[in-house]
C-alpha atoms as a PDB file:
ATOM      1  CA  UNK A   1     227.206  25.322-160.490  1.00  0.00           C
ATOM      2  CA  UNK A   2     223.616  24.493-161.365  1.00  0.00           C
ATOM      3  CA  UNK A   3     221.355  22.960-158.785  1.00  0.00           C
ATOM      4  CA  UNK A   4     218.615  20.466-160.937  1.00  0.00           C
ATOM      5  CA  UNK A   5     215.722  19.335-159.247  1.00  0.00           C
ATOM      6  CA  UNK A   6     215.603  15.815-161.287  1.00  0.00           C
ATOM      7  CA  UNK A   7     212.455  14.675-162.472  1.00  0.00           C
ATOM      8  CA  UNK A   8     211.407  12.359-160.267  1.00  0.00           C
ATOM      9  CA  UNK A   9     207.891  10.776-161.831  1.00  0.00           C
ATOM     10  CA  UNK A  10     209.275  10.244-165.391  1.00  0.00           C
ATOM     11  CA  UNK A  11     208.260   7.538-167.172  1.00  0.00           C
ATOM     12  CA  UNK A  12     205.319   7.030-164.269  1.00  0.00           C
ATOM     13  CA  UNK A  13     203.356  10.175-164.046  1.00  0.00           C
ATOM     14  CA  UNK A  14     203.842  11.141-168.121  1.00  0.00           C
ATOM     15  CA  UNK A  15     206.276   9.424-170.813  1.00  0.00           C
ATOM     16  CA  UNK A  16     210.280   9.710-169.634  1.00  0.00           C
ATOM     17  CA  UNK A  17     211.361   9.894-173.210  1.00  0.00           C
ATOM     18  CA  UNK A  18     210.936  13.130-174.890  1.00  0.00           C
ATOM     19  CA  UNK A  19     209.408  12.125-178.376  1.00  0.00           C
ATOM     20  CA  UNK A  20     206.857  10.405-176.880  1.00  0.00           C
ATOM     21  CA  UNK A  21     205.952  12.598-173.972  1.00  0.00           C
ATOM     22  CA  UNK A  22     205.355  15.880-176.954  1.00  0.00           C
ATOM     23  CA  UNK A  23     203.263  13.333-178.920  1.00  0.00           C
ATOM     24  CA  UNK A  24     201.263  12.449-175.914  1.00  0.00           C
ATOM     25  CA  UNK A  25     200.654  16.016-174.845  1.00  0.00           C
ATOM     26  CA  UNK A  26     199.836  17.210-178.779  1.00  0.00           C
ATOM     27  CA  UNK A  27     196.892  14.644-178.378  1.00  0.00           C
ATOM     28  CA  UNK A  28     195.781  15.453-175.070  1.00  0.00           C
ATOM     29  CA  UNK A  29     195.879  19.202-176.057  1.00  0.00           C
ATOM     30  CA  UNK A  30     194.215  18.866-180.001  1.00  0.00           C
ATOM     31  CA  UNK A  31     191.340  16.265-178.179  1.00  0.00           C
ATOM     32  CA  UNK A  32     190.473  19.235-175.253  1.00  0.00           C
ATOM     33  CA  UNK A  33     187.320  21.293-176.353  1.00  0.00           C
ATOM     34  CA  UNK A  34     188.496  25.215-176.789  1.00  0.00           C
ATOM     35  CA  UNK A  35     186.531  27.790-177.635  1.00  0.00           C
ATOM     36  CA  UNK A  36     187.810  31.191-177.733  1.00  0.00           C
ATOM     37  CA  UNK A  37     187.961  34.030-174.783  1.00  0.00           C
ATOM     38  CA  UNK A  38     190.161  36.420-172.562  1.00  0.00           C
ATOM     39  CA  UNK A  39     193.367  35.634-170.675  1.00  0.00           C
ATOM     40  CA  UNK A  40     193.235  33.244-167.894  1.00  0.00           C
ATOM     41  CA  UNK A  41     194.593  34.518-164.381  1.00  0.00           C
ATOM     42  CA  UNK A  42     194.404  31.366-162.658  1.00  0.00           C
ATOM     43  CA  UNK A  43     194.157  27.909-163.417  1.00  0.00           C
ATOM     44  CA  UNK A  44     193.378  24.419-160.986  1.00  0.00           C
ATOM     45  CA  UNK A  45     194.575  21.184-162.906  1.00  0.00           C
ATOM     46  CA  UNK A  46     195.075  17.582-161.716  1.00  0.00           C
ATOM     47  CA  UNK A  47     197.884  16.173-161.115  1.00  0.00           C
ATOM     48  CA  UNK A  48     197.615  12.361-161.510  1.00  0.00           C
ATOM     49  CA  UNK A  49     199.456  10.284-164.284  1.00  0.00           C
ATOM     50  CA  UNK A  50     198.384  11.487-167.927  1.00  0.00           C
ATOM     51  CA  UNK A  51     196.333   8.180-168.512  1.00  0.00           C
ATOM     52  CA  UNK A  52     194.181   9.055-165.994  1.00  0.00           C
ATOM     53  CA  UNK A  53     193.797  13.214-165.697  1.00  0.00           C
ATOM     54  CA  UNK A  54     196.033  14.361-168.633  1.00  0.00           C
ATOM     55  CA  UNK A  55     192.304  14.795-170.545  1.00  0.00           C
ATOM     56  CA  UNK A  56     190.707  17.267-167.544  1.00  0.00           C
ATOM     57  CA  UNK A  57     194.328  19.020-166.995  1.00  0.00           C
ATOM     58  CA  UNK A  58     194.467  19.724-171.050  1.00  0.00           C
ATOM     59  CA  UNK A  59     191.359  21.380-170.917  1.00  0.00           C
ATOM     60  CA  UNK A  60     192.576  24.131-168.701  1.00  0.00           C
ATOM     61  CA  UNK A  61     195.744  24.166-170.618  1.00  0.00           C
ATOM     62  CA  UNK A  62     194.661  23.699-174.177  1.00  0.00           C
ATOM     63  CA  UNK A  63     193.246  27.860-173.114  1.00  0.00           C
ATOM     64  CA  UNK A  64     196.917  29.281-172.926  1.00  0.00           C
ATOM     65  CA  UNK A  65     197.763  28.204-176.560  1.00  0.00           C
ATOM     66  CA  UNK A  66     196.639  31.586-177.517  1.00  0.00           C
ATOM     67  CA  UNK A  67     198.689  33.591-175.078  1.00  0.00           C
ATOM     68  CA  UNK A  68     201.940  31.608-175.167  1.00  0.00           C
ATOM     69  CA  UNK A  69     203.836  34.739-175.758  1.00  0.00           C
ATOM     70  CA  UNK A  70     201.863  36.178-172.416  1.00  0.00           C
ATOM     71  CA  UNK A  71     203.251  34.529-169.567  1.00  0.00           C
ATOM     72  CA  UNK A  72     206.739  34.803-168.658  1.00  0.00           C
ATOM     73  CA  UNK A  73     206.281  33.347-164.852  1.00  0.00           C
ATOM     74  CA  UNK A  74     204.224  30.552-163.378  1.00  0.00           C
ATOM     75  CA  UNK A  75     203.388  30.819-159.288  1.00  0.00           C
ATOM     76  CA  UNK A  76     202.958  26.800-158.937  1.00  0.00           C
ATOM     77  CA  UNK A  77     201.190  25.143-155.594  1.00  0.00           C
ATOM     78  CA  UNK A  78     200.607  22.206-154.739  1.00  0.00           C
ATOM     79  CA  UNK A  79     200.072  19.622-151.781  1.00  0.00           C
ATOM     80  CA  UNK A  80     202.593  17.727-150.304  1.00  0.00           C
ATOM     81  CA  UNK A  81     202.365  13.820-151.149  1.00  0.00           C
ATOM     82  CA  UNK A  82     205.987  12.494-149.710  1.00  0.00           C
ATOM     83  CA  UNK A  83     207.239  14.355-147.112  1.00  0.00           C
ATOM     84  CA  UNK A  84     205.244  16.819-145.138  1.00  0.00           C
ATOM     85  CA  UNK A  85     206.231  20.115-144.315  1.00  0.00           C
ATOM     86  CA  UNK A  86     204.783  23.376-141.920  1.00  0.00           C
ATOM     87  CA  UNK A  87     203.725  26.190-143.942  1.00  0.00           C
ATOM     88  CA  UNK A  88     204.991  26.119-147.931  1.00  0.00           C
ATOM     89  CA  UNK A  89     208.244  24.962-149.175  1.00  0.00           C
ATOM     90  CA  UNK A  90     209.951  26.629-152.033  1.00  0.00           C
ATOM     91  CA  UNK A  91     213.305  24.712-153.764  1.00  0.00           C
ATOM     92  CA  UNK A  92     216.737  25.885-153.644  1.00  0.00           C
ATOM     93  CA  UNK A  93     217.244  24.577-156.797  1.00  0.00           C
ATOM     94  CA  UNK A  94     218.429  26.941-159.879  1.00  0.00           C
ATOM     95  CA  UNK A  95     215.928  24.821-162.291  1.00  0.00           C
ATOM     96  CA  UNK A  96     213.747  21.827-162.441  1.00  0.00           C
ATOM     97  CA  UNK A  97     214.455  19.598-164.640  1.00  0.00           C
ATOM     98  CA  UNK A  98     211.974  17.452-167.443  1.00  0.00           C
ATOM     99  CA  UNK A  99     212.366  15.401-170.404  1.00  0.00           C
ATOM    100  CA  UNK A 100     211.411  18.584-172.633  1.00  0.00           C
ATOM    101  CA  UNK A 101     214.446  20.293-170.707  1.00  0.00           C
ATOM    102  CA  UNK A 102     214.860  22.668-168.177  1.00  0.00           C
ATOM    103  CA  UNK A 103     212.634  25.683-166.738  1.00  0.00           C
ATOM    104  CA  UNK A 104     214.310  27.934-164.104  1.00  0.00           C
ATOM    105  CA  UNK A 105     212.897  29.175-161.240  1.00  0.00           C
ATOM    106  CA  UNK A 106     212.464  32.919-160.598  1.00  0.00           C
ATOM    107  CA  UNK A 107     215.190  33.677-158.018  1.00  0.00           C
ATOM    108  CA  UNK A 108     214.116  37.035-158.049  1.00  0.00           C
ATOM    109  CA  UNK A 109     210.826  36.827-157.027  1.00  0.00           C
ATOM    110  CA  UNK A 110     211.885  34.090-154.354  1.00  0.00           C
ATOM    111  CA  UNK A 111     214.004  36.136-152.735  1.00  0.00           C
ATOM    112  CA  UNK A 112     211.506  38.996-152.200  1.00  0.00           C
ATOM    113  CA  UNK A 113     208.818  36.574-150.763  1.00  0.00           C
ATOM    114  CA  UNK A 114     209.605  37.753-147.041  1.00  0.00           C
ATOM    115  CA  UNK A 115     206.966  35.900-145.193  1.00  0.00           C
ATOM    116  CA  UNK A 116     207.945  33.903-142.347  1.00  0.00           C
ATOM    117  CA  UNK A 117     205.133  30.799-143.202  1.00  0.00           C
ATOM    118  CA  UNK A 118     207.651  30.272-146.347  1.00  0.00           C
ATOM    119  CA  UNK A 119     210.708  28.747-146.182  1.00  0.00           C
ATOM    120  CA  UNK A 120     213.163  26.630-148.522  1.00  0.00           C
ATOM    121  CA  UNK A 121     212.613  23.379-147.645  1.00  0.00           C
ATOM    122  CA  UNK A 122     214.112  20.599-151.076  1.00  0.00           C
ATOM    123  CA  UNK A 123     213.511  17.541-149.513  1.00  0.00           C
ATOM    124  CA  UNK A 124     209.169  17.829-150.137  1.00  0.00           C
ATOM    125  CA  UNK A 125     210.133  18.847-153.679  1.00  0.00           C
ATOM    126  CA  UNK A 126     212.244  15.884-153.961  1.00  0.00           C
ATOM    127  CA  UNK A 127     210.026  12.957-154.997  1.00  0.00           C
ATOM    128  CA  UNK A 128     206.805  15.155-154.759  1.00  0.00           C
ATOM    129  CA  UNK A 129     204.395  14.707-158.522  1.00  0.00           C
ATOM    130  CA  UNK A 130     202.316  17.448-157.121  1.00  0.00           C
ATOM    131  CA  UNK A 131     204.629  20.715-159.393  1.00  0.00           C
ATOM    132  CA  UNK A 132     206.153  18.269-162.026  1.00  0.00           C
ATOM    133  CA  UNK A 133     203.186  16.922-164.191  1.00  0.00           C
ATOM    134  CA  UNK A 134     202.242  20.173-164.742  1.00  0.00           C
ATOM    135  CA  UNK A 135     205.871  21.449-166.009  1.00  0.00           C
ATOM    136  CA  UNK A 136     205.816  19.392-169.825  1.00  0.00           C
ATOM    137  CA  UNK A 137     202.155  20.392-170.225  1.00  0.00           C
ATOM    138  CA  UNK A 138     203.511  24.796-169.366  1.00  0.00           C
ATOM    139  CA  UNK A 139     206.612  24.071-171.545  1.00  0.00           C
ATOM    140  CA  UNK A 140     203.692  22.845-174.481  1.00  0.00           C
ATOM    141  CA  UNK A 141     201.825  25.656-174.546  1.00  0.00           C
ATOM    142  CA  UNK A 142     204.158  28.887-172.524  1.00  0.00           C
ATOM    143  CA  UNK A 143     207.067  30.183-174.827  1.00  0.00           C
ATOM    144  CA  UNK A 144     209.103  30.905-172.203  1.00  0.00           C
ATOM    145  CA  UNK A 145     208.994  30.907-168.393  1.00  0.00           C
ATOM    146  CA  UNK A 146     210.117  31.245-164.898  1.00  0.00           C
ATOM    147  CA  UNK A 147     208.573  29.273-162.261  1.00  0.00           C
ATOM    148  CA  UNK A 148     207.836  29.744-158.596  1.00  0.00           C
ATOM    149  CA  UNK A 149     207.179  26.231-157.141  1.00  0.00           C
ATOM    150  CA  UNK A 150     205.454  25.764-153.689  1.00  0.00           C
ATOM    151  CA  UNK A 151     204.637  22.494-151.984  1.00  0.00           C
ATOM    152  CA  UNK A 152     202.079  23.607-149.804  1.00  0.00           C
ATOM    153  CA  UNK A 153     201.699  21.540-146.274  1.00  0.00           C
ATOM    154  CA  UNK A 154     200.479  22.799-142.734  1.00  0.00           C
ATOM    155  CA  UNK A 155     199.306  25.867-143.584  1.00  0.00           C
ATOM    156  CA  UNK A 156     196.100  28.279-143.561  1.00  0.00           C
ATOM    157  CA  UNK A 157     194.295  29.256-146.095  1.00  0.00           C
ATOM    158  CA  UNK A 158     194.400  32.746-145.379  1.00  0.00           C
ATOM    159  CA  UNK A 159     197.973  32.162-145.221  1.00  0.00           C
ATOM    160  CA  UNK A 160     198.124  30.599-148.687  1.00  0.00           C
ATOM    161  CA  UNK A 161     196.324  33.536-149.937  1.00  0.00           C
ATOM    162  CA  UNK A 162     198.686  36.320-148.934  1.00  0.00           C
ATOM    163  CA  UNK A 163     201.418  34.210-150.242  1.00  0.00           C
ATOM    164  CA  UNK A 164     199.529  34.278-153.955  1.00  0.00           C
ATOM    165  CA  UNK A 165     199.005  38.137-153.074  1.00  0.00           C
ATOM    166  CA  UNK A 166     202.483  38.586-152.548  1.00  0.00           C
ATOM    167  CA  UNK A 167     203.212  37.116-155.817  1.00  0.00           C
ATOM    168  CA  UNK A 168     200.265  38.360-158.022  1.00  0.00           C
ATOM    169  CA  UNK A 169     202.187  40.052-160.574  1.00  0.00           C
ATOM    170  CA  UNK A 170     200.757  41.597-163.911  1.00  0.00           C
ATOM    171  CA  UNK A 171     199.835  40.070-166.997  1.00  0.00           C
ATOM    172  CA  UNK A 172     202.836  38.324-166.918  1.00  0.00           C
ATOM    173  CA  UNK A 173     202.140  35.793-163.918  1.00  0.00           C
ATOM    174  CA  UNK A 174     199.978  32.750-164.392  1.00  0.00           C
ATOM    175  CA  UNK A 175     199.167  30.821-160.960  1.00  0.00           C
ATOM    176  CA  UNK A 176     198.502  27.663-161.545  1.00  0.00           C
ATOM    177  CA  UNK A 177     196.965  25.224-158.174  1.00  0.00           C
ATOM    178  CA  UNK A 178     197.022  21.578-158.237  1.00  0.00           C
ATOM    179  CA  UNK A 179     195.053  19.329-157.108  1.00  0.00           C
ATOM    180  CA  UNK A 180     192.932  16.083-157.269  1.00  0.00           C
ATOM    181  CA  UNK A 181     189.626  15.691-155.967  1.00  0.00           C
ATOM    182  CA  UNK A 182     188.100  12.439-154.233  1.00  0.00           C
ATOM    183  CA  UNK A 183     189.672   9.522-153.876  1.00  0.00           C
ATOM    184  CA  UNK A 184     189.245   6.309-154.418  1.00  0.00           C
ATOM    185  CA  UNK A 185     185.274   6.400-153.861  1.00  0.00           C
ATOM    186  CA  UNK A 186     182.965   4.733-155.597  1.00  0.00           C
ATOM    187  CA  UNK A 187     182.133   6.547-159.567  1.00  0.00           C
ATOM    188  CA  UNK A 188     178.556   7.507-158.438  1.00  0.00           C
ATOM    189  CA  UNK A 189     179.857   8.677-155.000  1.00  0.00           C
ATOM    190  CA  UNK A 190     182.518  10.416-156.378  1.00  0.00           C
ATOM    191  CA  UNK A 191     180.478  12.651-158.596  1.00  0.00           C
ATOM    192  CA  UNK A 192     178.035  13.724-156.047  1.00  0.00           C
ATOM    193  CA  UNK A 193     181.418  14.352-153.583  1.00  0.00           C
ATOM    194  CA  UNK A 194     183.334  16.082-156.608  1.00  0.00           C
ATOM    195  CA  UNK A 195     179.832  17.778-157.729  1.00  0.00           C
ATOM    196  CA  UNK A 196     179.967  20.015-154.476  1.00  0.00           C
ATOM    197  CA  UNK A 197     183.279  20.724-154.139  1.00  0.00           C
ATOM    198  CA  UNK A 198     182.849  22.597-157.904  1.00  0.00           C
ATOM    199  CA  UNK A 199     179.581  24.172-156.535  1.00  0.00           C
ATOM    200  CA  UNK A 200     182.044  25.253-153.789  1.00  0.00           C
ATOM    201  CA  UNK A 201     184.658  26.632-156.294  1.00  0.00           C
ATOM    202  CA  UNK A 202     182.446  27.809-158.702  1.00  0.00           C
ATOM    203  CA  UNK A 203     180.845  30.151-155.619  1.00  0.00           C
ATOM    204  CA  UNK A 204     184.665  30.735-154.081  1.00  0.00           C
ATOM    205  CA  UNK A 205     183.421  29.322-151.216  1.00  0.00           C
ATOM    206  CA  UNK A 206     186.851  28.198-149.436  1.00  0.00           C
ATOM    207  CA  UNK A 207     185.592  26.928-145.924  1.00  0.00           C
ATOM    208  CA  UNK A 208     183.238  24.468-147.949  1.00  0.00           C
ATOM    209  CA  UNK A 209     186.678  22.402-149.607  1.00  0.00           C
ATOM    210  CA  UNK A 210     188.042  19.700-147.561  1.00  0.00           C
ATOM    211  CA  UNK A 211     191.201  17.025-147.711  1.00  0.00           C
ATOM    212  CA  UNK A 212     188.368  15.184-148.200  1.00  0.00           C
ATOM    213  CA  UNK A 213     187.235  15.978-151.023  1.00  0.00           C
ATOM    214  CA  UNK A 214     190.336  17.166-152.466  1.00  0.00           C
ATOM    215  CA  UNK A 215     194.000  16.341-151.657  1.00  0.00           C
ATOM    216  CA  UNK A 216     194.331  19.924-152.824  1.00  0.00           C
ATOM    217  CA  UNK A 217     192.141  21.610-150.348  1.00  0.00           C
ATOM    218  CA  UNK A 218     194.407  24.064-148.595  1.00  0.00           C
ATOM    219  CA  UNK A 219     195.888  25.494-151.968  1.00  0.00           C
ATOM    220  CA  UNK A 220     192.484  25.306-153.642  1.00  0.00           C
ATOM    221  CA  UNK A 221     191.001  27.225-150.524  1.00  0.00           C
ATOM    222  CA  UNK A 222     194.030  30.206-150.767  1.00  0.00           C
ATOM    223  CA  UNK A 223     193.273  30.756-154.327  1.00  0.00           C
ATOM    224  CA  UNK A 224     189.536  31.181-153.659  1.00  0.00           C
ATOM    225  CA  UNK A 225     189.893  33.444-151.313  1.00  0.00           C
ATOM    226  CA  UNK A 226     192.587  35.468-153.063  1.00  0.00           C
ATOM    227  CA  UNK A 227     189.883  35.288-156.178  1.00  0.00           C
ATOM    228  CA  UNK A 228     187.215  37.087-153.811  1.00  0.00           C
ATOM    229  CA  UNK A 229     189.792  39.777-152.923  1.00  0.00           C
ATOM    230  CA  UNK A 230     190.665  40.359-156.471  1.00  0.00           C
ATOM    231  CA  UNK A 231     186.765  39.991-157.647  1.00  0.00           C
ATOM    232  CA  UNK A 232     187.863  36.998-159.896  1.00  0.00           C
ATOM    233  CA  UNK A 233     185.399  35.059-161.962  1.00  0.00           C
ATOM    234  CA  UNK A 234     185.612  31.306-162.470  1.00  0.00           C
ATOM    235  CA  UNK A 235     184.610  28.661-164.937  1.00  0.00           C
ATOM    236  CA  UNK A 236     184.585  24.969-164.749  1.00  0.00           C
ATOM    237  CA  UNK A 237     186.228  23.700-167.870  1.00  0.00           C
ATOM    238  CA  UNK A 238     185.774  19.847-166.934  1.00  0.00           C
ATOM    239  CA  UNK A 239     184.607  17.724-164.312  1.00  0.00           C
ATOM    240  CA  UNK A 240     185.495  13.887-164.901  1.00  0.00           C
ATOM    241  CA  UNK A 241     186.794  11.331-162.569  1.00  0.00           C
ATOM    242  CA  UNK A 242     189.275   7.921-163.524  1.00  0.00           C
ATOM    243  CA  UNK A 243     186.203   5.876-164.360  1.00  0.00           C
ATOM    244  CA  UNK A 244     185.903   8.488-167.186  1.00  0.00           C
ATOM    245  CA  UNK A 245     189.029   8.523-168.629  1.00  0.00           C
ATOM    246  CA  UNK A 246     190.734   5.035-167.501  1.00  0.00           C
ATOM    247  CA  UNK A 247     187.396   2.853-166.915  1.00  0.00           C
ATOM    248  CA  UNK A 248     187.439   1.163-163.841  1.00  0.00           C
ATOM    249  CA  UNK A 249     184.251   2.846-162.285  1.00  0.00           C
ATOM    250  CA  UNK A 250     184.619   0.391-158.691  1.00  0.00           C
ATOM    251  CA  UNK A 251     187.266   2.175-157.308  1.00  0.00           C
ATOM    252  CA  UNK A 252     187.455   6.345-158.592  1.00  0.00           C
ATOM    253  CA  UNK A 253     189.699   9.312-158.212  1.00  0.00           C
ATOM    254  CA  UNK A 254     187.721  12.428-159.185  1.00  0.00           C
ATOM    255  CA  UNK A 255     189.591  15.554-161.742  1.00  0.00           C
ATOM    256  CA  UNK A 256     188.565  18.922-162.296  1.00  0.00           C
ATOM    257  CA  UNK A 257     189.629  22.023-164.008  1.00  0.00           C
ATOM    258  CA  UNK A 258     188.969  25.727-163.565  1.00  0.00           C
ATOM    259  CA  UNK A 259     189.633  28.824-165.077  1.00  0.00           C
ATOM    260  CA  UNK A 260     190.384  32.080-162.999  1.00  0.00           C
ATOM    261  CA  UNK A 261     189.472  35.582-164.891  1.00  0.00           C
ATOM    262  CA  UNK A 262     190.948  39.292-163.606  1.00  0.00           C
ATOM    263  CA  UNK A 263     187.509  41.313-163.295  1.00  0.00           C
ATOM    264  CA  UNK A 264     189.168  43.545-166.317  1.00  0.00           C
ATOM    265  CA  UNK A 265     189.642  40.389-168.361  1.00  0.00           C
ATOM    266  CA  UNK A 266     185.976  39.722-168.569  1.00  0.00           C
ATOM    267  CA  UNK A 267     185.025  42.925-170.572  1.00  0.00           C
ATOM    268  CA  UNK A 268     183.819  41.443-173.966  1.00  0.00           C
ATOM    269  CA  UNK A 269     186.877  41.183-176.451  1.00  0.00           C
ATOM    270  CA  UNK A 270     184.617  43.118-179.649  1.00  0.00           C
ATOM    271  CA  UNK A 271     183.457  40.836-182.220  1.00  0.00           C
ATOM    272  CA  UNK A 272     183.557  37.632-179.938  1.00  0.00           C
ATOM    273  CA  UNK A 273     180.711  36.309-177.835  1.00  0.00           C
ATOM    274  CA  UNK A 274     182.063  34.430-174.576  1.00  0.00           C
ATOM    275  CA  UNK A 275     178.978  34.136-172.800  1.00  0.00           C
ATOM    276  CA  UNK A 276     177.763  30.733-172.820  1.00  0.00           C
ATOM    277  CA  UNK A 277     181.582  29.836-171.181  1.00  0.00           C
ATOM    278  CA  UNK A 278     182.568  32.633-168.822  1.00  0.00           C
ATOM    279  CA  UNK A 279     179.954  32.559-166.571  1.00  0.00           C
ATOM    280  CA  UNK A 280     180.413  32.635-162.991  1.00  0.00           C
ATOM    281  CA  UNK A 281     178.849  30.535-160.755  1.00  0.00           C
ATOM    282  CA  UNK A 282     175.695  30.911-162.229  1.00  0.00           C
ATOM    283  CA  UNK A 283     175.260  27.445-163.571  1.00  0.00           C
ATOM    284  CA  UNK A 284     176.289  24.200-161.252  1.00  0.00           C
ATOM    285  CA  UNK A 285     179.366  22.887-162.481  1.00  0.00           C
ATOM    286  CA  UNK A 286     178.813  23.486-166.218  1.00  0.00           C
ATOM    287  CA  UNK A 287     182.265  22.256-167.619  1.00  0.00           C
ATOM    288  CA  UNK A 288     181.152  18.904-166.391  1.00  0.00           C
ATOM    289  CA  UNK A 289     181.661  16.139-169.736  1.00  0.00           C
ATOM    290  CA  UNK A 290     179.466  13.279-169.492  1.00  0.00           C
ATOM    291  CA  UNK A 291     180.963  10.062-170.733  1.00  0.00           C
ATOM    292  CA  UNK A 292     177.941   7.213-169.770  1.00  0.00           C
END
């Protein structure tokens, strides 16, 4: 028999009914700003509802239109919302479930993650949004895929790292970390909070990311430091908090959206020119979008 993991933010998070939730993602994803270059790696997205970061989280997705054939398996992290947990909790479900229908999760690869901080633990996955907004936005844009879902709770960051080491795969494996970034600050407090913690990403600079500053922090901080072990690049695609995209600016949660490159992936692709968007660190929080 089947084990689903049920959707359990439908109709909240994103639109419950299928029609509606592809319409609402084909908007999202034709309105995000594109321009052409290699492979992503890596992604961080937001997680909120769709009203409110579904504009920052298609920028980092509208990139994987081009390589939809590319990815076949999707290492997914995020922080625990519901129920907390020690370490990072994988699902012992066969699939998780969403209105655009099922993805399954790589059994394979689960079973050879032999590290004792990881353990199968359904009842964070349960009612956690952290893993499913991102699922209709990867079954937009992947052709087909596998996923490897990880609620991430008490844990290191060195330990999360090893964990995305273990899993690092070829070109096949896209890891994708979620993750919000401050909360409920006001919008000119927010932006100087959420302009440092980009600085901070932007320079893989893991001990300088708090809960703080984003709910995120101890995923965002494993995939940093797996990025300097791997010689990664990154690129802010979009900086933006609610009073951006919803328009209450009193009370503000803050988005943002990277992109991860492989140190091969940033040799120039001939004929294309992807300098003034794969930088690395060089400018402060570049992606940012003004909306005053």
């Amino acid at each position: 028999m089947t084990v689903i993991r049920e959707p359990a933010v439908a109709g909240q998070f994103y639109p419950g009914n299928a029609i509606e939730l592809r319409s609402a993602i084909k908007v999202l994803l034709e309105d995000a700003r594109v321009e052409p270059g290699p492979a992503p790696k890596a992604l961080i997205v937001p997680h909120a509802g769709y009203i409110y970061s579904g504009p920052v989280a298609a920028a980092a997705y509208a990139r994987l239109r081009a390589y939809r054939e590319r990815y076949t398996r999707v290492i997914l992290l995020g922080p625990a919302h519901r129920v907390a947990v020690r370490g990072l909790a994988l699902s012992a479900a066969d699939v998780f479930r969403t209105p655009l229908g099922d993805v399954p999760l790589d059994k394979e690869a689960i079973a050879a993650l032999d590290l004792p901080e990881v353990t199968v633990f359904d009842a964070t996955h349960q009612l956690e949004h952290s893993l499913e907004v991102h699922l209709p936005f990867l079954q937009s844009v992947i052709e087909s895929f596998s996923v490897v879902p990880l609620i991430v709770g008490d844990a290191a960051p060195g330990t999360v790292a090893d964990v995305i080491d273990a899993l690092w795969g070829g070109p096949e494996t896209l890891i994708v970390v979620s993750s919000d970034l401050s909360h409920y600050l006001t919008y000119e407090e927010a932006r100087t909070m959420d302009d440092a913690t980009c600085q901070a990403i932007e320079n893989l600079e893991a001990d300088r990311i708090d809960h703080h500053g984003a709910c995120g922090a101890t995923p965002i901080g494993g995939l940093l430091m797996a990025a300097r072990r791997h010689s990664m690049q990154v690129t802010t695609l979009d900086l933006r908090n609610s009073g951006d995209t919803a328009g209450d600016r009193s009370r503000v949660v803050g988005y943002g959206s990277w992109l991860f490159l492989e140190s091969i992936e940033t040799r120039p692709i001939p004929g294309e020119s992807h300098d003034s968007v794969y930088t690395s660190g060089t400018e402060r929080c570049s992606g940012r979008q003004d909306h005053d």
